[in-house]
N, C-alpha and C. Protein backbone atom coordinates (compact mmCIF):
# COMPACT_ATOMS: atom_id res chain seq x y z
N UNK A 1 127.50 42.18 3.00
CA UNK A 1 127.47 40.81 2.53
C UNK A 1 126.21 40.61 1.72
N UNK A 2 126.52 39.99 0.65
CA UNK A 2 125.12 39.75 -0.11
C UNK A 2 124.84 38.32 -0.60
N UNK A 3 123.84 37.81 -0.45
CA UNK A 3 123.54 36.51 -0.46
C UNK A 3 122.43 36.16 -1.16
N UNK A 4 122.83 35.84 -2.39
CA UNK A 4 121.88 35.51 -3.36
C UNK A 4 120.67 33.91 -2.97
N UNK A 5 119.50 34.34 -3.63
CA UNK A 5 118.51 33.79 -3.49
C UNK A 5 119.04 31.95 -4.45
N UNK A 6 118.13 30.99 -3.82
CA UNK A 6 118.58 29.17 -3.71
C UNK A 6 118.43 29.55 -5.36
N UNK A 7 118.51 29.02 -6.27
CA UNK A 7 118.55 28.49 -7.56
C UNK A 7 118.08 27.12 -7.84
N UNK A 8 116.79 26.48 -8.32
CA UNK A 8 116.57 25.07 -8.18
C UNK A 8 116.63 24.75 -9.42
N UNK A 9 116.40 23.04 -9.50
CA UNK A 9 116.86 22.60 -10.66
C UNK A 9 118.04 22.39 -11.55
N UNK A 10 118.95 22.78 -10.67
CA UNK A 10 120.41 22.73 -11.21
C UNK A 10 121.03 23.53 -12.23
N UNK A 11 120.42 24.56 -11.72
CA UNK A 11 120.73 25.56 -12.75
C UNK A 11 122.00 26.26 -11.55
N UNK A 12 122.69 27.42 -12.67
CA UNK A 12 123.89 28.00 -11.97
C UNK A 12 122.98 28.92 -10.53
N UNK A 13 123.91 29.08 -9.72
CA UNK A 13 123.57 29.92 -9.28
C UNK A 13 124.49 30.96 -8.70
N UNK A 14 124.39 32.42 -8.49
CA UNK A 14 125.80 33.34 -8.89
C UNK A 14 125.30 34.39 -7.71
N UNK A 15 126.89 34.56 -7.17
CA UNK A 15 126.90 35.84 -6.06
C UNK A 15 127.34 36.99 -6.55
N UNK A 16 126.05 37.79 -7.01
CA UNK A 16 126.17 38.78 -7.68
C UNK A 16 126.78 40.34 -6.61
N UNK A 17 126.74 39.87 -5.99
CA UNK A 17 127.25 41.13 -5.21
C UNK A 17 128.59 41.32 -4.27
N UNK A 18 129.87 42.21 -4.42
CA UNK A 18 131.05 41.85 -3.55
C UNK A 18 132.12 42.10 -4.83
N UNK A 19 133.13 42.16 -4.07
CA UNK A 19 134.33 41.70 -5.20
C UNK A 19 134.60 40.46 -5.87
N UNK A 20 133.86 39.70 -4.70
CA UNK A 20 134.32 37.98 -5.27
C UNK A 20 132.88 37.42 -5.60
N UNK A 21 133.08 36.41 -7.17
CA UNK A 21 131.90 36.06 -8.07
C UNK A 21 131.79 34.52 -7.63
N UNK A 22 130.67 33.70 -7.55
CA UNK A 22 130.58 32.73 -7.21
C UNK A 22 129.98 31.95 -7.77
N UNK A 23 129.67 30.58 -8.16
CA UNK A 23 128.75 30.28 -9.04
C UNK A 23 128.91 28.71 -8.68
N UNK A 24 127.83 28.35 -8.45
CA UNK A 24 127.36 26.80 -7.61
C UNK A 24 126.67 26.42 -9.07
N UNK A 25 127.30 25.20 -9.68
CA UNK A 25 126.05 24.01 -10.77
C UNK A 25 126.15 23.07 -10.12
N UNK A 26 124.89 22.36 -9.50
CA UNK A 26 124.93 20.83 -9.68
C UNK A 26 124.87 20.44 -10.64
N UNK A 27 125.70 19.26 -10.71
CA UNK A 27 125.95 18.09 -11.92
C UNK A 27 124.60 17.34 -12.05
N UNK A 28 124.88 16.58 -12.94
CA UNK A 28 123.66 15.73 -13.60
C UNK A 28 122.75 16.21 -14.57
N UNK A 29 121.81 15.32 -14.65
CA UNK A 29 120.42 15.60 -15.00
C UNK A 29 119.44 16.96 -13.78
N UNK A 30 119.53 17.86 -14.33
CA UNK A 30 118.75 18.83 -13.29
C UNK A 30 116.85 18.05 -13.21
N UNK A 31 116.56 17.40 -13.32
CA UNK A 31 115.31 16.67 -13.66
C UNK A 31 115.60 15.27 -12.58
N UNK A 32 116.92 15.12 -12.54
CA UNK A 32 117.08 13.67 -11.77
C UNK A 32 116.77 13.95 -10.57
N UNK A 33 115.92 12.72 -9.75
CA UNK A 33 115.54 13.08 -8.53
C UNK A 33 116.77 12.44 -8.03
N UNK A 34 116.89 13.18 -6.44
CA UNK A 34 117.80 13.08 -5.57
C UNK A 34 117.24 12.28 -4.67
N UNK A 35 117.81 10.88 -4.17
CA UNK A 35 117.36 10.01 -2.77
C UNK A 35 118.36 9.60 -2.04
N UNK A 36 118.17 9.58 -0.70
CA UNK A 36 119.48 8.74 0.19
C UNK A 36 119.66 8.41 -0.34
N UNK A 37 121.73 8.40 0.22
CA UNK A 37 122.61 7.40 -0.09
C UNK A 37 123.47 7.86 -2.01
N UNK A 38 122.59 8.71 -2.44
CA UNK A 38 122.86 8.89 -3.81
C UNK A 38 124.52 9.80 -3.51
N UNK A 39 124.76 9.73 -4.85
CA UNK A 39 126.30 10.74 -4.60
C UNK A 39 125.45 12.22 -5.76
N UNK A 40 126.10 13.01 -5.07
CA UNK A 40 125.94 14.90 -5.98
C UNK A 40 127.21 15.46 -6.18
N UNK A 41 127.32 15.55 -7.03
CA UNK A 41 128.70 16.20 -7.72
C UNK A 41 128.22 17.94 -7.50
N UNK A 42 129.36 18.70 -7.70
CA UNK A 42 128.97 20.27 -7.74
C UNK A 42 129.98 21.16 -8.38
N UNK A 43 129.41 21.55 -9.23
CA UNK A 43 130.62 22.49 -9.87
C UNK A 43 130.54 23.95 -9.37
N UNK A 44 132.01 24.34 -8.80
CA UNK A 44 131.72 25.82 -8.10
C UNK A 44 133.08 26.50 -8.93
N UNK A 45 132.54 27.82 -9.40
CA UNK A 45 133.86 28.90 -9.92
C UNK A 45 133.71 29.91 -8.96
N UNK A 46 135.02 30.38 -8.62
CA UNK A 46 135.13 31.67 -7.53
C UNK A 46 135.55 32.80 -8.40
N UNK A 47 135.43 33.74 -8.48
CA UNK A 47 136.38 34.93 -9.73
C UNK A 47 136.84 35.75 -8.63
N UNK A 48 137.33 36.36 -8.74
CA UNK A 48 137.87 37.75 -8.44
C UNK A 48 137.86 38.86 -9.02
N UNK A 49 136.47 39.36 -9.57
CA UNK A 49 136.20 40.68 -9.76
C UNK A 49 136.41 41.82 -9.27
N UNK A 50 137.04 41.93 -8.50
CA UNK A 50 137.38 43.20 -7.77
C UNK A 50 138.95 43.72 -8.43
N UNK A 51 139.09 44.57 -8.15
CA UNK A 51 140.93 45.33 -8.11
C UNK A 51 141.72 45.00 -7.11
N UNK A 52 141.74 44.10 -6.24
CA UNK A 52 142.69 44.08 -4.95
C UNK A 52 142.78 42.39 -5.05
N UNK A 53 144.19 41.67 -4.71
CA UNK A 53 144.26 40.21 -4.63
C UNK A 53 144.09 40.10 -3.18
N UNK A 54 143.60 38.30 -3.31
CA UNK A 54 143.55 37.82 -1.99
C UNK A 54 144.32 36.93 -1.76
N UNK A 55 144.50 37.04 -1.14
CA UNK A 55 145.41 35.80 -0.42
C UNK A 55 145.11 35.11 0.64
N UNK A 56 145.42 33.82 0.58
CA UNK A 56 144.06 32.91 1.76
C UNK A 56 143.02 33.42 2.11
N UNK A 57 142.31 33.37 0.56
CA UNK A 57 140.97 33.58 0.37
C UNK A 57 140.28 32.09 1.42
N UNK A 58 139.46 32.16 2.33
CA UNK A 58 138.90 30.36 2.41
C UNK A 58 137.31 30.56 1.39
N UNK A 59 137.39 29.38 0.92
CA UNK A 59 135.84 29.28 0.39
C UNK A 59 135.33 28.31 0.86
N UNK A 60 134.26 28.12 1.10
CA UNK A 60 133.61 26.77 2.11
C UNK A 60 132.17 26.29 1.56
N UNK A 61 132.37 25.38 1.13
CA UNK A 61 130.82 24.51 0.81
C UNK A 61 130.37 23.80 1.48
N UNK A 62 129.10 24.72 2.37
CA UNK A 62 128.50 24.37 4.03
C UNK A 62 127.67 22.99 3.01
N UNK A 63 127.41 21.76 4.20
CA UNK A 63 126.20 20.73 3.66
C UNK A 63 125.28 20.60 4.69
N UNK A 64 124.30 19.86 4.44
CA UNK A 64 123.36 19.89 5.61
C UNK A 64 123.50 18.85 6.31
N UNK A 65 123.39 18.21 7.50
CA UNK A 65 123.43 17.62 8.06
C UNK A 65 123.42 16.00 7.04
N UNK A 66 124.05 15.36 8.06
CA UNK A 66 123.94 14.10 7.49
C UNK A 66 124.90 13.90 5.87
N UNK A 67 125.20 14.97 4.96
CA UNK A 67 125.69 14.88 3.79
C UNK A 67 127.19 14.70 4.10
N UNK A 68 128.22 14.11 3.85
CA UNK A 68 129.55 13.79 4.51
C UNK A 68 130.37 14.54 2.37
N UNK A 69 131.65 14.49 2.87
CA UNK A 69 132.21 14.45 1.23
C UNK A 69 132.46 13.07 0.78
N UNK A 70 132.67 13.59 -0.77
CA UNK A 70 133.42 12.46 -1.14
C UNK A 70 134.44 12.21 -1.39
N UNK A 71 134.58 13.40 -2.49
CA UNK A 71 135.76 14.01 -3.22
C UNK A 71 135.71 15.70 -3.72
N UNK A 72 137.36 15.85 -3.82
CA UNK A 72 137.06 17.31 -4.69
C UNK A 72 138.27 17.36 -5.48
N UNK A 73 138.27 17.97 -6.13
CA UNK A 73 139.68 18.89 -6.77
C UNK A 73 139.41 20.09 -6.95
N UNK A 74 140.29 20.86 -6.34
CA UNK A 74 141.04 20.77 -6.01
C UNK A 74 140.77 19.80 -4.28
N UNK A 75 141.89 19.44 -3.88
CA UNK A 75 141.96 18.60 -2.36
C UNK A 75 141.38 19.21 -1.58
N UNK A 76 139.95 19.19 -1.11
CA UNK A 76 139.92 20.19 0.12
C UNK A 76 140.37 19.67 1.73
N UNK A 77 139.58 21.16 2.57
CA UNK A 77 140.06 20.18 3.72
C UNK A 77 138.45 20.02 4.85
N UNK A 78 138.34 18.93 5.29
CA UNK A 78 136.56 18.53 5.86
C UNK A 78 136.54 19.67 7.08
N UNK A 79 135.71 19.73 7.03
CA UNK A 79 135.85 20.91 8.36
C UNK A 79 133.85 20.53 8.67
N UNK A 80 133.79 20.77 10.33
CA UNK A 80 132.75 19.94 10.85
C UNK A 80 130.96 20.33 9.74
N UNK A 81 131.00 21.54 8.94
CA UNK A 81 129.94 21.59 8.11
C UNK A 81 130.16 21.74 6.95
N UNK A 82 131.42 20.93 6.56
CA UNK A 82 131.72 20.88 5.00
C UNK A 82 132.63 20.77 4.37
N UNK A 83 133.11 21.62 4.08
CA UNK A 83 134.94 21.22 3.26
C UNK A 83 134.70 22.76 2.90
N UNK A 84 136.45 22.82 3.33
CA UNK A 84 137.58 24.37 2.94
C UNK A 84 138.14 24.14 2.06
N UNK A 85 138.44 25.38 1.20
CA UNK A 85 139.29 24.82 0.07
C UNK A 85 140.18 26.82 0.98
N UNK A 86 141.46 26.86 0.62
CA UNK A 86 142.35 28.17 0.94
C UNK A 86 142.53 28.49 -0.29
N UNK A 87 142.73 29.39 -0.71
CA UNK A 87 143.07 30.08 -2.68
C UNK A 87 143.76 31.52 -2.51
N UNK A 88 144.82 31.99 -3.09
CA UNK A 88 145.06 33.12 -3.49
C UNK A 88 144.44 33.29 -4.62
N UNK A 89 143.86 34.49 -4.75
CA UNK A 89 142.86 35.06 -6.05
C UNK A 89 143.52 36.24 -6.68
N UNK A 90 144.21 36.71 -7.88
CA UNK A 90 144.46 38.08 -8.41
C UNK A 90 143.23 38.66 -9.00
N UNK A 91 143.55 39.76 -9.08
CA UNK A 91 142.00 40.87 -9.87
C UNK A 91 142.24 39.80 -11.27
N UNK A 92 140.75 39.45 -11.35
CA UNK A 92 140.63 38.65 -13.05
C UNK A 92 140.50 37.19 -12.93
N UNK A 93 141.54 36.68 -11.62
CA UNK A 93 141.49 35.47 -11.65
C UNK A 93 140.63 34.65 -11.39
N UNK A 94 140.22 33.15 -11.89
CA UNK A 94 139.00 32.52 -11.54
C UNK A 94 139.51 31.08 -10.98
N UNK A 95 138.58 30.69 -9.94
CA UNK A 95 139.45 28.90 -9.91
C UNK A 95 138.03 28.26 -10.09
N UNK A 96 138.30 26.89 -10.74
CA UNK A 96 137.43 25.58 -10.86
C UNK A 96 137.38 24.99 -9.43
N UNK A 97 136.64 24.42 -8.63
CA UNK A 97 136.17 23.25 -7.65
C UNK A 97 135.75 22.36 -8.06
N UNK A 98 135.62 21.50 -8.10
CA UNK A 98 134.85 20.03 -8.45
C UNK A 98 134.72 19.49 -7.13
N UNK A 99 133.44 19.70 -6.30
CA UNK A 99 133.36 18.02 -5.26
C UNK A 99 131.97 17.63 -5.41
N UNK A 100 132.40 16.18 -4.62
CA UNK A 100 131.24 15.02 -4.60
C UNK A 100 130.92 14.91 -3.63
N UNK A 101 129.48 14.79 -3.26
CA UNK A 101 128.99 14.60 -1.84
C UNK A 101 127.82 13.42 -1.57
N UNK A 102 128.23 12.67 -0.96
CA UNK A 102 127.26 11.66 -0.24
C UNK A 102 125.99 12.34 0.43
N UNK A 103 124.58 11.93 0.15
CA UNK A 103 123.42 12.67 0.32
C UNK A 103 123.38 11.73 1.80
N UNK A 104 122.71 12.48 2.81
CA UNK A 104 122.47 11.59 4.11
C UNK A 104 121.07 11.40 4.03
N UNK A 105 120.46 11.39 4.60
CA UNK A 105 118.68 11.27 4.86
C UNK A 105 117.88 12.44 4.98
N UNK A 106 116.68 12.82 4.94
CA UNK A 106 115.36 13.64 5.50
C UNK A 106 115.79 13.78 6.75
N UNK A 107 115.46 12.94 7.42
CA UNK A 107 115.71 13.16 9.11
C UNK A 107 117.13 13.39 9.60
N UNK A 108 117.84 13.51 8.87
CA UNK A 108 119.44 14.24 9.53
C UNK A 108 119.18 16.21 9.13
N UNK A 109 118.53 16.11 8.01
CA UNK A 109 118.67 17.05 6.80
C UNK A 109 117.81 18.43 8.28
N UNK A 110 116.61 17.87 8.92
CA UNK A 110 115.59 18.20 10.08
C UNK A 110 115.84 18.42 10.67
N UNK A 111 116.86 17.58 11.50
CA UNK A 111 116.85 17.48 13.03
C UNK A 111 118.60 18.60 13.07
N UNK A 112 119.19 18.53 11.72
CA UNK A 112 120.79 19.12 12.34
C UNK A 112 121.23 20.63 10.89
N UNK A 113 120.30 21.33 10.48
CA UNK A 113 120.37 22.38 9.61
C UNK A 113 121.14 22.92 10.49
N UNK A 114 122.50 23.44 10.07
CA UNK A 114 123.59 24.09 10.28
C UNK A 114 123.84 25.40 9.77
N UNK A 115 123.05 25.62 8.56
CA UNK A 115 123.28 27.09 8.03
C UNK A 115 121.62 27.32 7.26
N UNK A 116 121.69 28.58 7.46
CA UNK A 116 120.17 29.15 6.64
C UNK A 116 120.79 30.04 6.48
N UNK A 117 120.83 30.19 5.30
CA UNK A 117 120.80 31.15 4.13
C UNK A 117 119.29 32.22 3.58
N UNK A 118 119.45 33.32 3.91
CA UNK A 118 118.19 34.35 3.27
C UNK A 118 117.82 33.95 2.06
N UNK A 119 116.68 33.46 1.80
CA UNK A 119 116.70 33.34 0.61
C UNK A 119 114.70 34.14 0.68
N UNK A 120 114.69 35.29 -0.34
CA UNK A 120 113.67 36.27 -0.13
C UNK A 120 112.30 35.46 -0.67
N UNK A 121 112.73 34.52 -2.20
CA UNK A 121 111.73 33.50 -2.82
C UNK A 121 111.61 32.48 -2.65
N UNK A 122 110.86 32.02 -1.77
CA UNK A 122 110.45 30.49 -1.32
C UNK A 122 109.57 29.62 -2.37
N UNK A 123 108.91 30.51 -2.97
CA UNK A 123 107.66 29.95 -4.04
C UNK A 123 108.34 28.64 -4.80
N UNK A 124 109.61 28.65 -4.86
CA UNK A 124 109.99 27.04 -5.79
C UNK A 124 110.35 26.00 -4.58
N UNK A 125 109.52 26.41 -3.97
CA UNK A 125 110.10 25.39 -2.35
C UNK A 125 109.69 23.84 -3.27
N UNK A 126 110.14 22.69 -2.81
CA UNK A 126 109.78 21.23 -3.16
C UNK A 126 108.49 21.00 -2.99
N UNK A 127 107.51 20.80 -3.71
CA UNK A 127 106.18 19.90 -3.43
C UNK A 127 106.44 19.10 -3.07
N UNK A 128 107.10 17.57 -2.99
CA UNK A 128 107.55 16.51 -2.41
C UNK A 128 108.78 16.36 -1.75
N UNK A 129 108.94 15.59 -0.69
CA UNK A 129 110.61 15.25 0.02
C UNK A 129 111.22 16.40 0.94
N UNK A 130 112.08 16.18 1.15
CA UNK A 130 112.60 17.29 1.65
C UNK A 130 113.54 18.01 1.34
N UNK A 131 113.36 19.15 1.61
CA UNK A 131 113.81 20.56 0.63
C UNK A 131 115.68 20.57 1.41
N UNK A 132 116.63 21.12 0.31
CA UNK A 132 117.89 20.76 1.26
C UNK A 132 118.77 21.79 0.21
N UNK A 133 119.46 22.59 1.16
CA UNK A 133 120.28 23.68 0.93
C UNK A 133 122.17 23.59 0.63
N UNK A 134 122.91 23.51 -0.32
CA UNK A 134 123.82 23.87 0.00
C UNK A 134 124.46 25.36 -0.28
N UNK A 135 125.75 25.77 0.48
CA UNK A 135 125.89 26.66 0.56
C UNK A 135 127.12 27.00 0.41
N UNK A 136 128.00 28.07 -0.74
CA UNK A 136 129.36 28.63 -0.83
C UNK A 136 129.44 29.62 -0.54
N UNK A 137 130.53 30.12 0.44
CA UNK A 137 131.38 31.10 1.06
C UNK A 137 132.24 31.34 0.78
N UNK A 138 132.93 32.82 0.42
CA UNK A 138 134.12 33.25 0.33
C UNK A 138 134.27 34.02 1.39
N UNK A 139 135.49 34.07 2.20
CA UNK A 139 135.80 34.60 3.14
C UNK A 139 137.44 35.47 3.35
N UNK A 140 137.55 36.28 3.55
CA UNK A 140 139.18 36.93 3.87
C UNK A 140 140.03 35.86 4.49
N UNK A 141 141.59 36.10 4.57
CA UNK A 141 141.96 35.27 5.38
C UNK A 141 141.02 35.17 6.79
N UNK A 142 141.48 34.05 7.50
CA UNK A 142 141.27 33.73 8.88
C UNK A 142 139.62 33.68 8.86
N UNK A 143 138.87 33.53 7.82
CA UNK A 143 137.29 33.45 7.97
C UNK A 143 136.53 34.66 8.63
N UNK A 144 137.31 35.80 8.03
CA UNK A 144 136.97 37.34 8.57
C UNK A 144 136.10 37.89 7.79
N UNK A 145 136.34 38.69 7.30
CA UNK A 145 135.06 39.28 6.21
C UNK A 145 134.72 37.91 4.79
N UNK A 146 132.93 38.38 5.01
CA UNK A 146 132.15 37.20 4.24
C UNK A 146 132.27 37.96 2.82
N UNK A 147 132.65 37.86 1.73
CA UNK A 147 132.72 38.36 0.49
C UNK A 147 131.51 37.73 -0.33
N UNK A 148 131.12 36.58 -0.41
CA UNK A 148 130.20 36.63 -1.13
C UNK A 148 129.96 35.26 -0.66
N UNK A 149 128.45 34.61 -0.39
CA UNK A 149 127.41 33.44 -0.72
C UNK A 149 126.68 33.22 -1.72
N UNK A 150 126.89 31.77 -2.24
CA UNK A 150 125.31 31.35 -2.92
C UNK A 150 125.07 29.88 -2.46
N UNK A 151 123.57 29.80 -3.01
CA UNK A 151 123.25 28.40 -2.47
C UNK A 151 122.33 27.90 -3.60
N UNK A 152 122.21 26.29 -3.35
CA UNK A 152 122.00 25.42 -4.51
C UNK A 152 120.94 24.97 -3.77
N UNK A 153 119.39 24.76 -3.71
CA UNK A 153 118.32 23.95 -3.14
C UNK A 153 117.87 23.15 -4.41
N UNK A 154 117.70 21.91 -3.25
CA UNK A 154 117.16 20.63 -4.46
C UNK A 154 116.12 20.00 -3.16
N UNK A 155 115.60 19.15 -4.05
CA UNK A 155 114.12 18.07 -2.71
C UNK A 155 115.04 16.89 -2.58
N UNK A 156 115.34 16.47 -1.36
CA UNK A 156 115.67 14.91 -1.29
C UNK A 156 114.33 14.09 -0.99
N UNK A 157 114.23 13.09 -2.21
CA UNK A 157 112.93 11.75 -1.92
C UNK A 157 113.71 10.95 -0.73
N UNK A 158 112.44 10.43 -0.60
CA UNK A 158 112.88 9.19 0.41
C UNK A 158 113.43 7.81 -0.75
N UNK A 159 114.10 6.61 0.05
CA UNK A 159 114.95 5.60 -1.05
C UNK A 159 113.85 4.83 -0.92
N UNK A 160 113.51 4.47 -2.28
CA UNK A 160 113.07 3.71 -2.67
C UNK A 160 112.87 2.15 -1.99
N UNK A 161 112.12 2.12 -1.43
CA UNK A 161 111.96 0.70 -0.54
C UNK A 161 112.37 -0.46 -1.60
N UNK A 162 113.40 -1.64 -1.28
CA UNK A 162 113.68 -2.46 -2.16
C UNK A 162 112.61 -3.50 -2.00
N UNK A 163 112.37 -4.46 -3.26
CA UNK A 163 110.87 -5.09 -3.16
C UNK A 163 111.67 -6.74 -2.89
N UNK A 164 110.70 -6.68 -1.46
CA UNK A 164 111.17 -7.93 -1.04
C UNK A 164 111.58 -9.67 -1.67
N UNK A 165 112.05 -10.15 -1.64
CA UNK A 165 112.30 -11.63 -2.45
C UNK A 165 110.92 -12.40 -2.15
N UNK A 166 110.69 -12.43 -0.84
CA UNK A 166 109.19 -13.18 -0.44
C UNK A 166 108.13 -12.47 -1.50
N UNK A 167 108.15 -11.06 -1.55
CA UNK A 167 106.76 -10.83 -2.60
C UNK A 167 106.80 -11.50 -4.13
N UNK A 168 108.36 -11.77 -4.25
CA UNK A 168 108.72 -12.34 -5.73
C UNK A 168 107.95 -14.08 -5.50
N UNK A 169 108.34 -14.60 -4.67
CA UNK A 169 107.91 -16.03 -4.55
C UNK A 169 106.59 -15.77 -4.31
N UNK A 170 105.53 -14.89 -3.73
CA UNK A 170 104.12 -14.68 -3.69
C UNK A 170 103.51 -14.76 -4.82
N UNK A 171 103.98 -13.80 -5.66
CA UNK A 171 103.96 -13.60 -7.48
C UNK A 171 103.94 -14.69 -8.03
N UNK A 172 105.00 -15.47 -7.97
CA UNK A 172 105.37 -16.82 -8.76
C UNK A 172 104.11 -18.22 -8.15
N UNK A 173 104.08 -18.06 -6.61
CA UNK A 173 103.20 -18.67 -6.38
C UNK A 173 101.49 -18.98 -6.51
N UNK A 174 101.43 -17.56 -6.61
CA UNK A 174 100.09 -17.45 -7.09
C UNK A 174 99.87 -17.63 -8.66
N UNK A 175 100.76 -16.96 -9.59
CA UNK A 175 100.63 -17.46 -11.01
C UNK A 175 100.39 -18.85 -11.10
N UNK A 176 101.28 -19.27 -10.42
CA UNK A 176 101.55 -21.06 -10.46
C UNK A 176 99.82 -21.32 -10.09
N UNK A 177 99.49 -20.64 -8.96
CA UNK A 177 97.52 -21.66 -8.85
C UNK A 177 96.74 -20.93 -9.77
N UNK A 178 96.97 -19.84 -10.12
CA UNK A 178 96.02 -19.53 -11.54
C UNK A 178 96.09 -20.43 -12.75
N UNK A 179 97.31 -20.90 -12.79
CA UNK A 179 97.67 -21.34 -14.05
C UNK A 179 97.03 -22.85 -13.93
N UNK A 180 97.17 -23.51 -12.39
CA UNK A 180 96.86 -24.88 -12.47
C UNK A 180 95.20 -24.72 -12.29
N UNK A 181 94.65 -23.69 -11.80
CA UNK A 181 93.06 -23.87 -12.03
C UNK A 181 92.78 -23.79 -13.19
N UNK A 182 93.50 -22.84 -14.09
CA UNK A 182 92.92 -22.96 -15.71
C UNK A 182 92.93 -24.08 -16.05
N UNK A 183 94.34 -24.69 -15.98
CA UNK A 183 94.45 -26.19 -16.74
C UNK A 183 93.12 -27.26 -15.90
N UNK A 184 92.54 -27.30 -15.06
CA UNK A 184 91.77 -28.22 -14.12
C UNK A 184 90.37 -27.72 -14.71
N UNK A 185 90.38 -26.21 -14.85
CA UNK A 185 88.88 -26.15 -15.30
C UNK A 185 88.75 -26.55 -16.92
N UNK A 186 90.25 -26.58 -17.65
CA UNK A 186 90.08 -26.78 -19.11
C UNK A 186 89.98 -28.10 -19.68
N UNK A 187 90.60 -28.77 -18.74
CA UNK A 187 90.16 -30.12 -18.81
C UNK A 187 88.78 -31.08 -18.37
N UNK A 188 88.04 -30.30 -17.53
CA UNK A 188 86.95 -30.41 -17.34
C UNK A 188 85.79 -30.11 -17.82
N UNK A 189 86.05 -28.98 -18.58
CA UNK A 189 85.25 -28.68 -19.50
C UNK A 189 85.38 -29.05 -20.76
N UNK A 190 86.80 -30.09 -21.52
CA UNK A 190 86.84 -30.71 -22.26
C UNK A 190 86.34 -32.11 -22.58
N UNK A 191 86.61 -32.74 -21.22
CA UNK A 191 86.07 -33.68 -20.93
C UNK A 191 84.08 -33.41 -20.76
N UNK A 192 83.59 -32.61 -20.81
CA UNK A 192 81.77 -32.36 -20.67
C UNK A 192 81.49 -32.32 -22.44
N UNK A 193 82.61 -31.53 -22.73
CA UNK A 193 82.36 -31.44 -24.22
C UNK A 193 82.20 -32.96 -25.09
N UNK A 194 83.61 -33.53 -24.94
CA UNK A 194 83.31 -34.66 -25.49
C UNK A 194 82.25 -35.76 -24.97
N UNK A 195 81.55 -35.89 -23.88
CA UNK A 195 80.49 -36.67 -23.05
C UNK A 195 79.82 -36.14 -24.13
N UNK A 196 78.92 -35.14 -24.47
CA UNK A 196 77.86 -34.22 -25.01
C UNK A 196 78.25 -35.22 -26.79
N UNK A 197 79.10 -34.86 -27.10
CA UNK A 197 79.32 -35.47 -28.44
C UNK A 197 78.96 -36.85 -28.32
């Protein structure tokens, strides 16, 4: 089994080793930061490089805790760390995946990691947030022999704290006494001016 190293930034990332070829893109902006609650799209191709077909191939895109689906096409099916998709594969043949996944939190991402993946280069680990793995499997029928993994690491930020309505009326309120001391000191000092004249 060979299990290629995370790929960050949303770039492809490919299971170079096995009969079966794999290749994980996240969608988007590879630059866009990721925060709770956000949705991640993922584009995955399976090939069949080898000389021999499969038949109920399963392929499985493990998530980390807390990440639920959204959608896919083809239909998959949820299974407790991710979604199955079943495929017959001929020598040559390739299939498209498309799914969407609901991001959960930091602290699900911590407390419930379900799969670790070898990955030999850590050096692009996240400077900020927390670092979060997904992961594709091809497997023989019945989830018997592992044919090939890759995995996609990105940083999840924390969400953006929304800025309260009270700090908006603080803002407004305080402009409001800046504004009426100017007018109080400008009139007062208009009024000294004209005395003086």
């Amino acid at each position: 089994m060979g299990l290629a190293a995370a790929v960050l930034g949303g770039a492809p990332a490919h299971a170079e080793d096995g009969p079966i070829a794999i290749t994980v893109l996240r969608g988007g902006d590879p630059q866009a930061e990721i925060r709770e609650g956000d949705t991640v799209a993922y584009a995955i191709t399976v090939e069949n490089t080898g000389d021999e077909a499969y038949e109920d191939l399963k392929v499985s895109h493990l998530l980390p805790a807390g990440f639920t689906l959204s959608g896919s096409e083809p239909v998959g099916v949820r299974g407790g760390g991710g979604v199955d998709w079943v495929l017959s594969l001929e020598p040559g043949e390739r299939v498209e995946i498309e799914d969407t996944v609901r991001v959960g939190s930091g602290d699900q991402i911590e407390q419930g990691q379900l799969v670790v993946v070898e990955q030999p280069d850590l050096s692009a680990a996240p400077a900020e947030g927390t670092g979060f793995t997904t992961t594709v499997c091809a497997a023989t029928a019945g989830g018997g022999e592992i044919l090939g993994c890759v995995s996609d690491q990105a940083a999840l930020l924390d969400r953006e704290a929304p800025v309260s309505p009270w700090r908006w009326v603080a803002v407004a309120v305080g402009a409001a006494v800046v504004a009426a001391a100017a007018v109080l000191f400008g009139r007062r000092w208009l009024k000294a001016r004209m005395r003086r004249a």
